[in-house]
Protein backbone atom coordinates (compact mmCIF):
# COMPACT_ATOMS: atom_id res chain seq x y z
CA UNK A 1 0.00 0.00 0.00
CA UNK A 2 1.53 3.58 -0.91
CA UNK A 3 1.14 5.77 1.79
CA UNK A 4 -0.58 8.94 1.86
CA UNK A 5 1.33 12.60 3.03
CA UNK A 6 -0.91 12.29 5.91
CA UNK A 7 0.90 8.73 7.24
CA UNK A 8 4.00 9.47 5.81
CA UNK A 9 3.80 12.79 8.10
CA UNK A 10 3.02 10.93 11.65
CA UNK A 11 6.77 10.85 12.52
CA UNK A 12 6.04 7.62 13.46
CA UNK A 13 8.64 4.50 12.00
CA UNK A 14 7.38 2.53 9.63
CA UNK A 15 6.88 -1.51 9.90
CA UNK A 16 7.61 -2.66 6.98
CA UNK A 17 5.19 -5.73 6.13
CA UNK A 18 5.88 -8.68 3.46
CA UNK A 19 3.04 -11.18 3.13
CA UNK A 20 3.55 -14.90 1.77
CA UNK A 21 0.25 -15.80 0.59
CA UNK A 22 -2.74 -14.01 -0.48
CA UNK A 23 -6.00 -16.28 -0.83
CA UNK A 24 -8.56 -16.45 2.35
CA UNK A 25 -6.29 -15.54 5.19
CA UNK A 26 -4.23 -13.25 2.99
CA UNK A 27 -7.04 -11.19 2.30
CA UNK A 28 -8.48 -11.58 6.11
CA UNK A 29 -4.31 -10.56 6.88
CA UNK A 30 -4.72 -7.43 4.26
CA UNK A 31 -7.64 -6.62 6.27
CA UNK A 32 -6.37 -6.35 9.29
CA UNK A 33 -2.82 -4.34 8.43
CA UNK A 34 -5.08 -1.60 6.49
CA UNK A 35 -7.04 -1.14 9.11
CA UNK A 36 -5.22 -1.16 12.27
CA UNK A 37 -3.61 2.08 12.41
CA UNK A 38 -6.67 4.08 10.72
CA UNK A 39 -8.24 2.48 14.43
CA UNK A 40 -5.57 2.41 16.90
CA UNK A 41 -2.94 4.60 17.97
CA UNK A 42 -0.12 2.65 17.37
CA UNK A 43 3.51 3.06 18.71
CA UNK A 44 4.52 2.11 14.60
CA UNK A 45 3.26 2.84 11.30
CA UNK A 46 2.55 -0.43 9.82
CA UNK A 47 3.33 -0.09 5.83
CA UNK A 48 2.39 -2.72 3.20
CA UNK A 49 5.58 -3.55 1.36
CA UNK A 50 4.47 -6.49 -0.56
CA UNK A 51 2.74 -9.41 -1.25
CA UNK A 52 4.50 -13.08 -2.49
CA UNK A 53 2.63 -15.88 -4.79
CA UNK A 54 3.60 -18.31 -7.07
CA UNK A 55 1.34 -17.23 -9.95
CA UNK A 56 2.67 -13.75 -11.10
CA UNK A 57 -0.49 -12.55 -13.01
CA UNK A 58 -2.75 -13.61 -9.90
CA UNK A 59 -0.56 -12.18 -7.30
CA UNK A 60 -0.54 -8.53 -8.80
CA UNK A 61 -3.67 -8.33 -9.09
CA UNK A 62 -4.35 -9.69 -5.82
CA UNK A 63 -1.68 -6.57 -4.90
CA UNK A 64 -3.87 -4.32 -6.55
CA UNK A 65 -7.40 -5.60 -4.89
CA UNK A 66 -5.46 -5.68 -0.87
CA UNK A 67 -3.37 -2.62 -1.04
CA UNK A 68 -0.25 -4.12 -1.01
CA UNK A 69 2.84 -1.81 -2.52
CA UNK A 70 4.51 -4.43 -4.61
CA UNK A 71 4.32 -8.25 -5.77
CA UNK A 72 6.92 -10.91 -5.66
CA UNK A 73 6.90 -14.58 -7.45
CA UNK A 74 9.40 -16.15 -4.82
CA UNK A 75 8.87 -15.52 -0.88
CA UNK A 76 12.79 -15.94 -0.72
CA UNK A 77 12.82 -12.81 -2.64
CA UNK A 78 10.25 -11.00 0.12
CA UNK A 79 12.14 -11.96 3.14
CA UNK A 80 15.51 -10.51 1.98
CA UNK A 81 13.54 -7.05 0.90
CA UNK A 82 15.12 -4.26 2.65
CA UNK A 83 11.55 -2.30 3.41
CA UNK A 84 10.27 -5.71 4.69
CA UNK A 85 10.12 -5.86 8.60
CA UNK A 86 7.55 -8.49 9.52
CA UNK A 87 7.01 -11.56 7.11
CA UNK A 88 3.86 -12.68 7.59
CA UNK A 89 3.21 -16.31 6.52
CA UNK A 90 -0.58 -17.06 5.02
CA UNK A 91 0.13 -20.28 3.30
CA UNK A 92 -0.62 -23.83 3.59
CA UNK A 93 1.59 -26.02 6.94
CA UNK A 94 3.83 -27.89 4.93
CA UNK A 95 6.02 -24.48 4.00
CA UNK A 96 5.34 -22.31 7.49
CA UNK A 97 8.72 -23.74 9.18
CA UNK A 98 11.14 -23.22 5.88
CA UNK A 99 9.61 -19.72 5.58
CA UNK A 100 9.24 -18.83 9.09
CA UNK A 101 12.90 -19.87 10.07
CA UNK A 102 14.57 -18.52 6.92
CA UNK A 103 12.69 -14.80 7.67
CA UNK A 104 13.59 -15.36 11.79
CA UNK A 105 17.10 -16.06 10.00
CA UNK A 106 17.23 -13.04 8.25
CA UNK A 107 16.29 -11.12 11.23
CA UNK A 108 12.64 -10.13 10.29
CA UNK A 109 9.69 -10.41 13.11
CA UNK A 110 7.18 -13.40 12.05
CA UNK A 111 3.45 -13.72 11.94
CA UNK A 112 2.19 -17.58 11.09
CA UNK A 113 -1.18 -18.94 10.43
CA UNK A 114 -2.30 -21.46 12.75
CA UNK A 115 -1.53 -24.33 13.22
CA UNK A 116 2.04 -23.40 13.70
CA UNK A 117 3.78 -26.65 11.42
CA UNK A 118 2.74 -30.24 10.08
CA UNK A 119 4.45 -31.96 12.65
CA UNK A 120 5.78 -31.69 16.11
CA UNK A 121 9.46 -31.49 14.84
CA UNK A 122 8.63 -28.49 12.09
CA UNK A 123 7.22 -26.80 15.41
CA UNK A 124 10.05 -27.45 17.70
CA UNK A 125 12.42 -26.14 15.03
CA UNK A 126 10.37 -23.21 14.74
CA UNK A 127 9.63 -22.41 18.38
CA UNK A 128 13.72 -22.61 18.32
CA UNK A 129 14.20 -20.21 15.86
CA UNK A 130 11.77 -18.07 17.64
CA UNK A 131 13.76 -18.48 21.41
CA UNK A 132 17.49 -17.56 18.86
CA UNK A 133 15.75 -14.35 17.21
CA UNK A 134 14.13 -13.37 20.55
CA UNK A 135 17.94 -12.85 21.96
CA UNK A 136 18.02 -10.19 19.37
CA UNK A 137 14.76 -8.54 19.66
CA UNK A 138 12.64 -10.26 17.49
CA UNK A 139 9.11 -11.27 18.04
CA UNK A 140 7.17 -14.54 16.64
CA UNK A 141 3.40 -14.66 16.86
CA UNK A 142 0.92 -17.60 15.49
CA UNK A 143 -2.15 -16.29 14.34
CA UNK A 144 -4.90 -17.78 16.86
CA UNK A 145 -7.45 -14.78 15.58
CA UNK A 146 -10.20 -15.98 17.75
CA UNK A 147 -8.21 -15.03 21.05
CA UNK A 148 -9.22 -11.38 19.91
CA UNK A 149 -12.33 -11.79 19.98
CA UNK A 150 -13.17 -8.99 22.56
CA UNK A 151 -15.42 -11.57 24.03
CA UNK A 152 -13.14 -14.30 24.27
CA UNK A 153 -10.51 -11.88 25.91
CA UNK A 154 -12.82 -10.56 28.40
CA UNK A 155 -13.69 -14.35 29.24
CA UNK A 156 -10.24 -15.00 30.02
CA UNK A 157 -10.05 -11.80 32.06
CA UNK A 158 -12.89 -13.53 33.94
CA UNK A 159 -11.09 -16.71 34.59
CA UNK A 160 -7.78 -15.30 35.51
CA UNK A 161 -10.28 -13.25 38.35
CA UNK A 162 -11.38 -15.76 39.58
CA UNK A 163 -14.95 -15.46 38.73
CA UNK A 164 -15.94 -19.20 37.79
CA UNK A 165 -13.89 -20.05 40.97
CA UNK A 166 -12.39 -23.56 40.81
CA UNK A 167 -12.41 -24.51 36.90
CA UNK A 168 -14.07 -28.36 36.44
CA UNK A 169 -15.39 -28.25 32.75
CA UNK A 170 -14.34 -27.28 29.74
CA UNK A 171 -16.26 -28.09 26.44
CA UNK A 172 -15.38 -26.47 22.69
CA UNK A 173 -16.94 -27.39 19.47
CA UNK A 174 -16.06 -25.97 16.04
CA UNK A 175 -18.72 -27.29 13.54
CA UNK A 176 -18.21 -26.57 9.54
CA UNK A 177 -20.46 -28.27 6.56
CA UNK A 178 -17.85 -27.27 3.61
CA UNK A 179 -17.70 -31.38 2.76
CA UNK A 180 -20.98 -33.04 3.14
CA UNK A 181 -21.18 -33.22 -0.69
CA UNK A 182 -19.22 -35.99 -1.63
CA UNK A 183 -18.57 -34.22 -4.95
CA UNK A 184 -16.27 -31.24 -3.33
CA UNK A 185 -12.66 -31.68 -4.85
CA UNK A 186 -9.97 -32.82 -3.55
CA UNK A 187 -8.18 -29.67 -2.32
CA UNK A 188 -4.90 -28.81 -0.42
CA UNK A 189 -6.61 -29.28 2.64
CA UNK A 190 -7.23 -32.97 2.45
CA UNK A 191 -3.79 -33.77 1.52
CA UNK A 192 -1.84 -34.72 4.81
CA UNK A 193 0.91 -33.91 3.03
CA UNK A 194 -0.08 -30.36 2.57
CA UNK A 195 -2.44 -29.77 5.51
CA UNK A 196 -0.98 -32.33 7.93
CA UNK A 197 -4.34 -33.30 9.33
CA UNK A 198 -7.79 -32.13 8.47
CA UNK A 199 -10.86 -30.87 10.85
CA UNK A 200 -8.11 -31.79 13.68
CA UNK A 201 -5.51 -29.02 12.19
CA UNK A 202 -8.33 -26.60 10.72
CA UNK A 203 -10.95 -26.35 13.52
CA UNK A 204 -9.11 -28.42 16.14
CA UNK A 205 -6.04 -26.11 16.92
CA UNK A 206 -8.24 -23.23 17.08
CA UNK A 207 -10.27 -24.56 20.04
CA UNK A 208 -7.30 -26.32 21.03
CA UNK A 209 -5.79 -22.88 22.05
CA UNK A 210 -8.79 -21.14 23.27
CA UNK A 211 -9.12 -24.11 26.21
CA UNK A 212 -5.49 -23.41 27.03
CA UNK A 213 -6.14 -20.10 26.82
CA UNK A 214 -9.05 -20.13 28.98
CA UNK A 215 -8.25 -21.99 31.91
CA UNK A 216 -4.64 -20.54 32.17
CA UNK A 217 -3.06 -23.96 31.95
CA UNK A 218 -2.03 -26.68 29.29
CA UNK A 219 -3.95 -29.68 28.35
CA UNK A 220 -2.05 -32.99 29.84
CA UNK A 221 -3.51 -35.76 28.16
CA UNK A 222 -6.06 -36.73 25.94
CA UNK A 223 -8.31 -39.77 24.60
CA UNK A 224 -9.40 -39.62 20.72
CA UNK A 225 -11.24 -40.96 17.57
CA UNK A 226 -11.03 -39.67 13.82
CA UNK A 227 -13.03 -40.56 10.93
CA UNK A 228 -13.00 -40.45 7.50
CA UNK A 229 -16.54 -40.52 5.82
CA UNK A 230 -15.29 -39.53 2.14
CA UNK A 231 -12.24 -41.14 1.24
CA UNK A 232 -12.21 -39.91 -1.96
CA UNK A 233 -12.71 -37.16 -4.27
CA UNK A 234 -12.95 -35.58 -7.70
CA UNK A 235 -9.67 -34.58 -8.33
CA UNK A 236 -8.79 -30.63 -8.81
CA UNK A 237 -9.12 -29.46 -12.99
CA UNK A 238 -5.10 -30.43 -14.14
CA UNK A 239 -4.52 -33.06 -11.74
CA UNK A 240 -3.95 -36.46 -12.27
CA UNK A 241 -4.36 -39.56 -10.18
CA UNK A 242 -4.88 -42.31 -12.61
CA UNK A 243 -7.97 -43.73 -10.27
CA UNK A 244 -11.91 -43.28 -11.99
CA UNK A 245 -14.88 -42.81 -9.67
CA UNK A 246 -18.14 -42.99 -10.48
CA UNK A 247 -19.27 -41.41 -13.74
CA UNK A 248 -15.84 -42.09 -15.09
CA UNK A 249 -14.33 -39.20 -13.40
CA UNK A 250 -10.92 -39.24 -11.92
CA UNK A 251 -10.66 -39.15 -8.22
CA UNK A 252 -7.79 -39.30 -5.67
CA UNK A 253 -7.70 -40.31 -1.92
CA UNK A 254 -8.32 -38.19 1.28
CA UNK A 255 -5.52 -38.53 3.05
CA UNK A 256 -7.03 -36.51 5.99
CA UNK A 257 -9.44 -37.14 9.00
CA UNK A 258 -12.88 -35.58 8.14
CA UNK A 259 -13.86 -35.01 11.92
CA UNK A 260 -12.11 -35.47 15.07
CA UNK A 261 -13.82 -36.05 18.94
CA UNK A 262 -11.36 -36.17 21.91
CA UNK A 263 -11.71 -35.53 25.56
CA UNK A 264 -8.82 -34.13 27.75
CA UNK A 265 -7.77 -33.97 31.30
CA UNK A 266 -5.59 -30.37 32.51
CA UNK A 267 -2.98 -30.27 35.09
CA UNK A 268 -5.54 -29.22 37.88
CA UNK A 269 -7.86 -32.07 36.94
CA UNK A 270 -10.09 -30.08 35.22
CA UNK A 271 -11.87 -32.12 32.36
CA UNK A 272 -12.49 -30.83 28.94
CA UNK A 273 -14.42 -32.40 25.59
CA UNK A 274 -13.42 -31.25 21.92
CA UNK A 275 -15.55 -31.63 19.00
CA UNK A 276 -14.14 -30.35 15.29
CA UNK A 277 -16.01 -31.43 11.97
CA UNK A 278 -16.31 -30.17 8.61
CA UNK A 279 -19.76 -32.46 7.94
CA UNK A 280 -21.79 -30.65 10.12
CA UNK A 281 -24.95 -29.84 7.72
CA UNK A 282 -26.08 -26.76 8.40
CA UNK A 283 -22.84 -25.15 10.07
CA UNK A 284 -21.05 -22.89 8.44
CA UNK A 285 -18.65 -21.97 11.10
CA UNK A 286 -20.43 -22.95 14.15
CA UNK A 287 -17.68 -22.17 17.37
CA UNK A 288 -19.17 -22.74 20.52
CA UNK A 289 -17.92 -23.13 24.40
CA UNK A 290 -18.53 -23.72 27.89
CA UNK A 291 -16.48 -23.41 31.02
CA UNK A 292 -18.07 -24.45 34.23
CA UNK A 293 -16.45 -23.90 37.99
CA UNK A 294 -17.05 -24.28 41.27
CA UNK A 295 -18.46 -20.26 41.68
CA UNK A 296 -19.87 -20.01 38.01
CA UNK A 297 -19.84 -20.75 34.34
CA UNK A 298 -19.42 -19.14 30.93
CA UNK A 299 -20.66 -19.63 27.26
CA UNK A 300 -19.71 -18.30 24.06
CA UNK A 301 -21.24 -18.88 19.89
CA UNK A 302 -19.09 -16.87 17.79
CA UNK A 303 -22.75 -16.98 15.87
CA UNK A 304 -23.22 -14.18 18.24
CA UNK A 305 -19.57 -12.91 18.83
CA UNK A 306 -20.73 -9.71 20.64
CA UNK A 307 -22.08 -11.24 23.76
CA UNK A 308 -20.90 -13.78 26.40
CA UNK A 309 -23.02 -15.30 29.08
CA UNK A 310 -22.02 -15.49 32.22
CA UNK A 311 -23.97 -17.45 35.19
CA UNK A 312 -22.54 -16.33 39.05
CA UNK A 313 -23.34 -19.48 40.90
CA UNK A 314 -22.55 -17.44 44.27
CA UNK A 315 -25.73 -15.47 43.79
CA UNK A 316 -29.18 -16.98 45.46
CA UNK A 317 -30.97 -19.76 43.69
CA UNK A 318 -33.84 -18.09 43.49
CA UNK A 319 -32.80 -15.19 41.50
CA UNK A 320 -29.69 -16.46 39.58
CA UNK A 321 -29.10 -17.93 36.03
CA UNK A 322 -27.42 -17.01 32.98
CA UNK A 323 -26.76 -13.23 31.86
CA UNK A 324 -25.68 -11.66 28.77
CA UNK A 325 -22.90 -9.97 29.05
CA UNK A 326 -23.49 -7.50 25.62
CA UNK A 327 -19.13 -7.16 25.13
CA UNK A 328 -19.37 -3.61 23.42
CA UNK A 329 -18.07 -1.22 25.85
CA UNK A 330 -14.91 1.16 25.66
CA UNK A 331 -14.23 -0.90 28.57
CA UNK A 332 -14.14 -4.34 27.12
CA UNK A 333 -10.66 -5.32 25.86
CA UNK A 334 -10.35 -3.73 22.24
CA UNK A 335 -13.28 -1.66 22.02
CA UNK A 336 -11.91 2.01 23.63
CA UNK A 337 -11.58 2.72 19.65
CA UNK A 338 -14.68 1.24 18.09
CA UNK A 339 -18.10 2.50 17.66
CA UNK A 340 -20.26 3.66 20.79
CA UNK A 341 -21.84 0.62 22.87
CA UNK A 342 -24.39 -1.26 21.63
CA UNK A 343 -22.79 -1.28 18.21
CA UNK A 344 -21.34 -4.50 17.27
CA UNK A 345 -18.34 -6.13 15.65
CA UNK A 346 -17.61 -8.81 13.31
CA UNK A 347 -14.66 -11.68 12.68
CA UNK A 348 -12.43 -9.19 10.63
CA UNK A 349 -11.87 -7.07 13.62
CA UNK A 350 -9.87 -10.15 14.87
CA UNK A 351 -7.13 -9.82 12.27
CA UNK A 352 -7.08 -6.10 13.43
CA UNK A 353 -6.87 -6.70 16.50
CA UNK A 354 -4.01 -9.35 15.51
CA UNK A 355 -1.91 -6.72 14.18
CA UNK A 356 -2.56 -4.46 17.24
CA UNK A 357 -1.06 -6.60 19.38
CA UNK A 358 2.04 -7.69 17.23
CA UNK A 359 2.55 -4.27 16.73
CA UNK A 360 2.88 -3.49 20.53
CA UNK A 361 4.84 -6.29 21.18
CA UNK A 362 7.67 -5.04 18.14
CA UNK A 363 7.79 -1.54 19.61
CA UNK A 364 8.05 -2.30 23.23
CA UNK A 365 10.53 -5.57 22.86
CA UNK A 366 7.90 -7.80 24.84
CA UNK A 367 6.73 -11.31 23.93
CA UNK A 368 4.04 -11.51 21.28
CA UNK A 369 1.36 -13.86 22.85
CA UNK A 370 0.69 -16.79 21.35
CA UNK A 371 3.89 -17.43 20.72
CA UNK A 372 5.68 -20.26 18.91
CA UNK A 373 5.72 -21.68 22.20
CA UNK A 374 2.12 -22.21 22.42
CA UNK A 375 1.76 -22.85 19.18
CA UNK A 376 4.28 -25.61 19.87
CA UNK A 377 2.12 -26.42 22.66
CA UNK A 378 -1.01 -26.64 20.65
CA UNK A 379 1.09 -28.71 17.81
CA UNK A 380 1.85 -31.26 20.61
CA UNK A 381 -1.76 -31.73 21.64
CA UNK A 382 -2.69 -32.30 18.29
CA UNK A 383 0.02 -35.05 17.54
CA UNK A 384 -1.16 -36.30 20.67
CA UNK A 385 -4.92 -36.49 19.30
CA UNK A 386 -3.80 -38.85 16.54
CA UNK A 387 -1.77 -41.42 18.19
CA UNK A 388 -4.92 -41.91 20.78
CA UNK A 389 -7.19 -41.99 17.74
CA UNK A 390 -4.88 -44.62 16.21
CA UNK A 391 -4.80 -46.79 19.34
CA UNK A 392 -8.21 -46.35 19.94
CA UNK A 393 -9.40 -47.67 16.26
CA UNK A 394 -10.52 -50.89 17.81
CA UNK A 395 -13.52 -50.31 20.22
CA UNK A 396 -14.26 -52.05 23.27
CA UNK A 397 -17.60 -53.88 22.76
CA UNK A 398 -20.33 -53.46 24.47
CA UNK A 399 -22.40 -56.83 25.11
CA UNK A 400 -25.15 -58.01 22.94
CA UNK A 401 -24.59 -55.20 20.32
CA UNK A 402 -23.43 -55.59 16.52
CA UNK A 403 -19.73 -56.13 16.19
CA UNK A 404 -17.96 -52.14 16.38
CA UNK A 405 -17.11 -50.41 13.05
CA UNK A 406 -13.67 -50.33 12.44
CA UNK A 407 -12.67 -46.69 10.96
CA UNK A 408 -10.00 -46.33 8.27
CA UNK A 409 -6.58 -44.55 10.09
CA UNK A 410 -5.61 -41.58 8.08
């Protein structure tokens, strides 16, 4: 984006940003690095330097359409760019740790998409890099968007108060419909390969790190089972397989769980219960969660991302129950430069939000929270998911009942 005299006149140093990536969360990215210091006062002036994807045609005029200054064809190319500052990685897990490391490397500051890696290793590497570049005042953030969530925040602020006293529940689901047709194509994100796992990676890590986020503490163990329902698809137009569905078309094989259910035990013997699914008919992006305590509970739809209820179990019986909470005042974490109460937000306020916070945490040399240690964290719970779903793919049977079905291991 070329700047105007007006930001060009703040006095304020520029942060150079180069984005890798430019599809969904590149444009939900764009979103948020226009926007942020048009909202916030910010201790930098966040510039957009350029914007990195293979296809050359596609990725200037994606420049064009997000504001970005400039286009490259190679992200090597963006992370050695002298007005680049911050990379900021939007692509799919299987190239977030030889990006991320390379621009840590070259001494930029890192955003990542969620989940941080593929694999546990790619994560540790990366949460190394992070802990090296740290030493010299870098900062490394993984983009859990739904922790900005004023909401969401505010719940935490809750938690950490005390208000729910001791914490015994915790339940998250994260329902999508995006592959109930059996017809969808086989995309990048039902290659493991690509993706490294499906609803798991996707919807999983995201309520992965909201219950660690919640409750203040780690999850310590966990008990799983994945599925496959489709196990394969219509291949993409230009790709090749050599295997013919139905109809004669050609078709290659998920390689991906479909829909993951795991419960989970924290350090303080709280329990928790994790639902993530992309055959949900009739969900589009359904997030929902409940933590329940000794003094109180909480609930959260991101269907209605503006309010959180909130029951106070200290209060008499006879006059208590659950509240809304309506999370729009100056107040409320976020919203001191929004609209007036009453007057809502929406899901691309998270990215802005995002870059708020990244922002802060360059200028003032603090650590950017989540880090690639959680994210490391959340990578761990995840690997953990599938090697209980693996050992769990024969089910105990229950007497006088049809023989279990035995699910496919992706």
């Amino acid at each position: 984006m070329r700047e105007t005299e007006h930001e060009a006149g703040t006095g304020k140093r520029p942060l150079g940003v180069g984005m890798v990536g430019y599809a969904f969360m590149g444009a939900a990215h764009s979103q948020g690095w226009r926007t942020v210091g048009r909202v916030f006062d910010l201790p930098l002036r966040p510039v957009l330097s350029a914007v990195c994807g293979r296809d050359g045609g596609a990725v200037r005029a994606a420049a064009d359409r997000l504001g970005w200054a400039a286009a490259e064809t190679d992200w090597r190319t963006l992370v050695n760019r002298a007005d680049v500052d911050l990379v900021d990685i939007c692509t799919p897990g299987d190239s977030h740790a030889e990006i991320a490391i390379a621009a840590l490397d070259a001494g930029k500051h890192v955003l990542c998409e969620k989940p941080l890696a593929n694999t546990v290793e790619e994560a540790e590497a990366m949460a190394d890099a992070a802990e090296r570049a740290r030493a010299r005042g870098q900062v490394a953030m993984v983009g859990f968007n739904y922790r900005r969530v004023p909401a969401l925040a505010l719940a935490r602020q809750m938690v950490a108060e005390g208000r729910l006293g001791t914490l015994r529940h915790v339940r998250l689901t994260y329902l999508q419909d995006w592959l109930v047709n059996p017809e969808f194509p086989l995309t990048w994100r039902l290659s493991k390969d690509r993706a490294g796992s499906g609803a798991l990676g996707d919807l999983g890590a995201h309520i992965v790190d909201l219950a660690q986020y919640l409750a203040g503490e780690p999850v310590a163990g966990v008990s799983a089972l994945t599925e496959t329902f489709v196990r394969e698809r219509p291949l993409l137009d230009g790709a090749s397989s050599g295997l013919t569905g139905e109809g004669g078309a050609e078709t290659g094989p998920v390689t991906v769980d479909d829909a993951a259910v795991f419960t989970g035990r924290f350090p303080s013997g709280a329990l928790a219960l994790f639902e993530a699914t992309r055959f949900a008919a009739g969900r589009k992006n359904a997030l929902r969660l409940e933590l329940n305590g000794s003094d109180g509970s909480l609930a959260f739809d991101l269907e209605r991302l503006n309010e959180l209820s909130f029951h106070d179990h200290t209060e008499p019986a006879t006059s208590s129950g659950f509240r809304r909470i309506l999370v729009t005042e100056p107040g409320h974490p976020y919203l001191e430069a929004w609209w007036p109460p009453g007057h809502g937000l929406g899901y691309e306020h998270t990215f802005v939000h995002q870059a708020r916070d990244l922002v802060h945490a360059i200028a003032e040399g603090g650590v950017a929270e989540p880090s690639f240690a959680d994210g490391l964290g959340v990578q761990r719970v995840l690997a953990a998911v599938e090697e209980s779903a693996a050992k769990n793919s024969v089910y105990t049977p229950i007497p006088n009942t049809p023989v279990p079905y035995t699910p496919v291991q992706v």
